[in-house]
Protein backbone atom coordinates (compact mmCIF):
# COMPACT_ATOMS: atom_id res chain seq x y z
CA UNK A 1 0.00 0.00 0.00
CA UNK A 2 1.17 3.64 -0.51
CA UNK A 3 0.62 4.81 2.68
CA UNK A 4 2.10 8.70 1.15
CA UNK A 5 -0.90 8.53 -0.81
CA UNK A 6 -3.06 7.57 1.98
CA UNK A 7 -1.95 10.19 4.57
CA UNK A 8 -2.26 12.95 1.84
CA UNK A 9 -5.95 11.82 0.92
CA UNK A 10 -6.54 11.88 4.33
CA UNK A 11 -4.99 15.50 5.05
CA UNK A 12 -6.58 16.80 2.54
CA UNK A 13 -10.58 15.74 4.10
CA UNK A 14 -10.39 17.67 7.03
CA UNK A 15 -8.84 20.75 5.53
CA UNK A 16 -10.73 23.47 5.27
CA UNK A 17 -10.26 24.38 1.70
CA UNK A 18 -9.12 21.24 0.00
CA UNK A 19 -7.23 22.16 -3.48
CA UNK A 20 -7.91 18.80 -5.54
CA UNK A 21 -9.41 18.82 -8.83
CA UNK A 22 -12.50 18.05 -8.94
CA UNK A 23 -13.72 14.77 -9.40
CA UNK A 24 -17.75 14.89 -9.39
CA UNK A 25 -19.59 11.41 -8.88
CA UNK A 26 -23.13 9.98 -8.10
CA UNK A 27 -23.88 6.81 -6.34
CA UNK A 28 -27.34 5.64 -4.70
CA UNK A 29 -27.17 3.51 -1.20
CA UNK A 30 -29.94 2.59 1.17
CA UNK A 31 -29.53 4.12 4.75
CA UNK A 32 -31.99 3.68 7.76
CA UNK A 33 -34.74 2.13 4.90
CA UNK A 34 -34.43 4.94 2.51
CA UNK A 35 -32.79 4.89 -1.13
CA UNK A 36 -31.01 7.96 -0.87
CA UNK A 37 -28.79 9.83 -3.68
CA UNK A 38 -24.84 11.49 -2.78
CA UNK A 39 -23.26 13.34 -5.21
CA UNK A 40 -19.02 13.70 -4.15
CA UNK A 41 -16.64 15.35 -5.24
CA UNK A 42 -12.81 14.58 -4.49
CA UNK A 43 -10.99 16.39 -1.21
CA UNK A 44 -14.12 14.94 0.80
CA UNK A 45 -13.92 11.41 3.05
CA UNK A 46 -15.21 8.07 1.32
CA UNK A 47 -16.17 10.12 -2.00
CA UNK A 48 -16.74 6.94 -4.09
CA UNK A 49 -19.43 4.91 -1.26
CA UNK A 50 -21.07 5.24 2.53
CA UNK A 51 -17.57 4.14 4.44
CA UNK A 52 -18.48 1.01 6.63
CA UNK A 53 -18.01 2.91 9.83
CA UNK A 54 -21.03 5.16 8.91
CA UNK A 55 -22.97 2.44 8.31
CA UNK A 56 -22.53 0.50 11.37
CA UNK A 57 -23.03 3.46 13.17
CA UNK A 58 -26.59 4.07 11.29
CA UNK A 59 -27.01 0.18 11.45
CA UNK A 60 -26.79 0.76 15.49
CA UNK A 61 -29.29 3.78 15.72
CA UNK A 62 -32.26 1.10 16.31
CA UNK A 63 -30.51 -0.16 19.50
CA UNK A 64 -30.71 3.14 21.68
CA UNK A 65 -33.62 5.50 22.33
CA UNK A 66 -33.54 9.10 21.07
CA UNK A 67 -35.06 11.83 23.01
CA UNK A 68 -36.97 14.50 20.75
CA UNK A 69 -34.65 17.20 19.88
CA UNK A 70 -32.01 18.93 17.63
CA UNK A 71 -29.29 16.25 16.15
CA UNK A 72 -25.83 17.13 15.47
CA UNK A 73 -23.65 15.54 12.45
CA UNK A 74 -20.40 16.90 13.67
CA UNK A 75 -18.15 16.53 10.82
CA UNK A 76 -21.17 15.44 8.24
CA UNK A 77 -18.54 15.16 5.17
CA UNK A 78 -21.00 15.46 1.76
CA UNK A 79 -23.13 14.32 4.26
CA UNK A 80 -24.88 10.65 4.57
CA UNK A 81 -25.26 10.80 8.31
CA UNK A 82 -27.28 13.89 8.50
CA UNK A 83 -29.31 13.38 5.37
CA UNK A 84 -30.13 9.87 6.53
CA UNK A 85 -30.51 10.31 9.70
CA UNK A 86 -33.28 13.45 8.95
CA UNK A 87 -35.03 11.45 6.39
CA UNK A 88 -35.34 8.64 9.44
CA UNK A 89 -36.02 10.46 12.31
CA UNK A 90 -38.00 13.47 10.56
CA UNK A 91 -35.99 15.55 13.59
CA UNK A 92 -34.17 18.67 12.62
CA UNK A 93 -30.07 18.00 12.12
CA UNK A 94 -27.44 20.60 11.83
CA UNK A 95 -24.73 19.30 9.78
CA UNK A 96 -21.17 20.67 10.63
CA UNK A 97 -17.93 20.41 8.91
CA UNK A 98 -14.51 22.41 8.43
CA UNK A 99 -14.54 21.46 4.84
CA UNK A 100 -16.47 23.85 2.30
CA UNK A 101 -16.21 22.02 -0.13
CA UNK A 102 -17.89 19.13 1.57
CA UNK A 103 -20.24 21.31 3.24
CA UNK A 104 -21.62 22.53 -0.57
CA UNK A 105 -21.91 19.18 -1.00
CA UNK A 106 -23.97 18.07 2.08
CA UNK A 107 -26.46 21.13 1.49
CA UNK A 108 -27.06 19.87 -2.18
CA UNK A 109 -27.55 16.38 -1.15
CA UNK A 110 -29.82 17.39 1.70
CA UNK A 111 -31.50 19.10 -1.05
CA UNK A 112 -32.08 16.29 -3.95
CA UNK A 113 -32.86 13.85 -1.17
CA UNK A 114 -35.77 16.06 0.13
CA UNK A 115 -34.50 17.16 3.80
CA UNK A 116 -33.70 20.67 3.18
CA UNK A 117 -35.89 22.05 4.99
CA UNK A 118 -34.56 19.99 7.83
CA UNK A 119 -31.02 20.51 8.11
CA UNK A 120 -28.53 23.32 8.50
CA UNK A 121 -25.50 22.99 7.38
CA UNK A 122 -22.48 25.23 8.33
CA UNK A 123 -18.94 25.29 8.67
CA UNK A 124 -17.62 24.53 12.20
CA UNK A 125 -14.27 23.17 13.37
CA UNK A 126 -15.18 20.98 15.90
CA UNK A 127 -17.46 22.87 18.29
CA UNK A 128 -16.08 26.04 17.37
CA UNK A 129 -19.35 27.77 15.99
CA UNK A 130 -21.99 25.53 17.60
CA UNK A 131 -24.07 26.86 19.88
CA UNK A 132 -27.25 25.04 20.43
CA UNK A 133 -27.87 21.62 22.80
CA UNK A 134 -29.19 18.64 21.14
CA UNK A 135 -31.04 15.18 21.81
CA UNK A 136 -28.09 13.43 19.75
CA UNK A 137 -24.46 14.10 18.63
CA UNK A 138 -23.55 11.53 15.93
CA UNK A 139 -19.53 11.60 15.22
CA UNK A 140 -17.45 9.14 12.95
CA UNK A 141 -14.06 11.67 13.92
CA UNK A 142 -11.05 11.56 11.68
CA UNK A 143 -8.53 9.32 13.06
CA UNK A 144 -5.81 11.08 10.85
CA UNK A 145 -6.75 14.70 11.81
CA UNK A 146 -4.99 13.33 15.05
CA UNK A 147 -5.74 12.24 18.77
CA UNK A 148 -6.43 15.94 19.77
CA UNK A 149 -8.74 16.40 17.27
CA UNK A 150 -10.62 13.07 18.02
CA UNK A 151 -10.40 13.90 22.20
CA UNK A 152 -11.74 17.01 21.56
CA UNK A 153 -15.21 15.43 19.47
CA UNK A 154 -15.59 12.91 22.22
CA UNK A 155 -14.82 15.01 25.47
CA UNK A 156 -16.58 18.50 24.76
CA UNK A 157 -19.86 17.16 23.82
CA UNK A 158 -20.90 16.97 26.99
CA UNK A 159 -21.28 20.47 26.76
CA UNK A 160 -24.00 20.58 23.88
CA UNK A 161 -26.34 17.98 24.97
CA UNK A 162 -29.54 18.47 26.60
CA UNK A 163 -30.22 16.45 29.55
CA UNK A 164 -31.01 12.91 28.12
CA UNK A 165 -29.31 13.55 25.29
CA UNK A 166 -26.30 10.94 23.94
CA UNK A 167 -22.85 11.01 22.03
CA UNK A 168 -22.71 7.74 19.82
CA UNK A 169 -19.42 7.54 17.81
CA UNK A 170 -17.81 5.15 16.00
CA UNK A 171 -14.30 3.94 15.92
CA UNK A 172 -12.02 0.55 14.80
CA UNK A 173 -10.74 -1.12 18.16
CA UNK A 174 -6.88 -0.79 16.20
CA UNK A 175 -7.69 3.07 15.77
CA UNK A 176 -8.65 3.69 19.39
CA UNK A 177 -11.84 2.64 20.39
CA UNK A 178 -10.87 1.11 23.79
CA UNK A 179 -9.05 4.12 24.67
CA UNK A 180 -12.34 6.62 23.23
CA UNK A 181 -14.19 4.24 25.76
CA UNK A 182 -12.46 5.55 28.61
CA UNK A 183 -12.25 8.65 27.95
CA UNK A 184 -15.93 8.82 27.20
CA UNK A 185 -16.53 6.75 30.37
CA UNK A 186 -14.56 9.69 32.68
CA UNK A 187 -16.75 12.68 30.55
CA UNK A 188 -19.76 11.10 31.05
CA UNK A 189 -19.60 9.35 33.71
CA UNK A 190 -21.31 6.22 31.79
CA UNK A 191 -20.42 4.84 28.64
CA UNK A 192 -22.01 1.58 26.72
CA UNK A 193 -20.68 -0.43 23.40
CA UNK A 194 -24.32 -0.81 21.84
CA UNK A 195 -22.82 -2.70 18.56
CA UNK A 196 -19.47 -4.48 17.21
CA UNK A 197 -18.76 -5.60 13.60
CA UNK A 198 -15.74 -6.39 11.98
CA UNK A 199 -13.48 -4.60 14.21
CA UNK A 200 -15.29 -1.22 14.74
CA UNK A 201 -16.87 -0.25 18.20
CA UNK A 202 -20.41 1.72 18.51
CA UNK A 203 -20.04 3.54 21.58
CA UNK A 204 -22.84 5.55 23.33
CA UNK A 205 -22.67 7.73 26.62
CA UNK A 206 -25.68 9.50 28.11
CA UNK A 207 -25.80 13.03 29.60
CA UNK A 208 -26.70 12.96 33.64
CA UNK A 209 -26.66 16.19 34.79
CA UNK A 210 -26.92 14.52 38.25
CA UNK A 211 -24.22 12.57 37.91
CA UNK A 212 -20.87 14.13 38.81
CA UNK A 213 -17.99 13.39 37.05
C-alpha cells in the first residue's frame, strides 16, 4: 500500500479548503430504509461509497432511544449521516464540517434527497461555531486529523447535549476505540458499546446532569 498517498488523501478531508481537482460522482445507497442519492466530489472522506463505519453506526441507531430534539452531524462530510438520519427520524439536524467544499456538498444532497428544509448545514471546526444543545451528537471523527482532534469530538460534547441527550461515535478497536471508551466513560460518567462488527466499536454515553464526574 502507498501509505504517502493515503496520509495525503486523508490530510486533505479535514482541511478546510481542500485544493484537488475536482472529481464529481453519483452513487445511490440505502440508509436507515431509505434509497437515498450522494453526489461527491474529491478532497471529501469516502467520495466513491457510505464508508463502513457510517454504516454501522446508522445500522446501530435502532438499538438506543432518542429523546426529541435537535441532532448534530459533527463533521457530516458530503453528508450521509445527516441526510439519513433526517429522512429517518423526521428531527431537525445541523450538519457541521470544516470542509467547504464538503459542506456545498452536504447542502445539495440534503437538497435532492428532500431534507432541506430539515437541516442546517455550516462550517464549524469541531465545536467552534456551535451553539445550540441537542437530543443526539452523531460523530465518525477523523482518526488522521490526530488524537487531539478526536479527544476534543468525544470530550466537549458533553457540553452541547440536553439532559437525556447521547454522544454515539464510531471507531475501529486498532484506531482507538478502547481508549475513546475511557475517555468517554470519565466525561460522562457512563459509557455503553451498543454494537461491534468487523473490528469497529459503537459507543454511546448519556448526559446525567446529576451525575458528577
Amino acid at each position: 500500500m502507498d501509505t504517502s498517498k493515503e496520509k495525503i488523501a486523508g490530510e486533505m478531508y479535514f482541511t478546510a479548503s481542500p485544493n484537488s481537482e475536482h472529481h464529481y460522482q453519483d452513487f445511490d445507497f440505502d440508509l436507515l430504509g431509505n434509497h437515498l442519492h450522494f453526489t461527491t466530489d474529491s478532497g471529501v472522506f469516502s467520495k466513491s461509497t457510505v464508508d463502513f463505519g457510517t454504516r454501522t453506526m446508522l445500522n446501530a441507531l435502532n438499538k438506543t432511544t432518542i429523546i426529541s430534539g435537535k441532532i448534530l452531524d459533527l463533521g457530516t462530510g458530503y453528508g450521509p449521516v445527516g441526510v439519513a438520519v433526517a429522512k429517518y427520524l423526521q428531527q431537525p439536524v445541523d450538519m457541521t464540517d470544516v470542509n467547504e467544499r464538503a459542506l456545498a456538498l452536504a447542502h445539495k444532497n440534503a437538497e435532492q434527497n428532500g431534507v432541506l428544509s430539515l437541516v442546517n448545514v455550516f462550517q464549524s471546526d469541531i465545536y467552534a461555531s456551535v451553539s445550540d444543545k441537542y437530543a443526539l451528537i452523531l460523530a465518525n471523527p477523523p482518526i488522521r486529523a490526530g488524537k487531539s482532534v478526536v479527544t476534543a469530538m468525544l470530550q466537549e460534547s458533553i457540553q452541547y447535549l440536553l439532559p437525556g441527550g447521547k454522544l454515539i461515535a464510531v471507531l475501529q478497536k486498532k484506531q482507538g476505540a478502547p481508549s475513546a471508551q475511557k475517555n468517554m466513560a470519565t466525561v460522562f460518567g457512563n459509557v455503553k458499546v451498543i454494537h461491534k462488527d468487523k473490528g469497529y466499536y459503537i459507543l454511546e454515553s448519556t448526559y446525567d446532569p446529576t451525575t458528577k464526574v
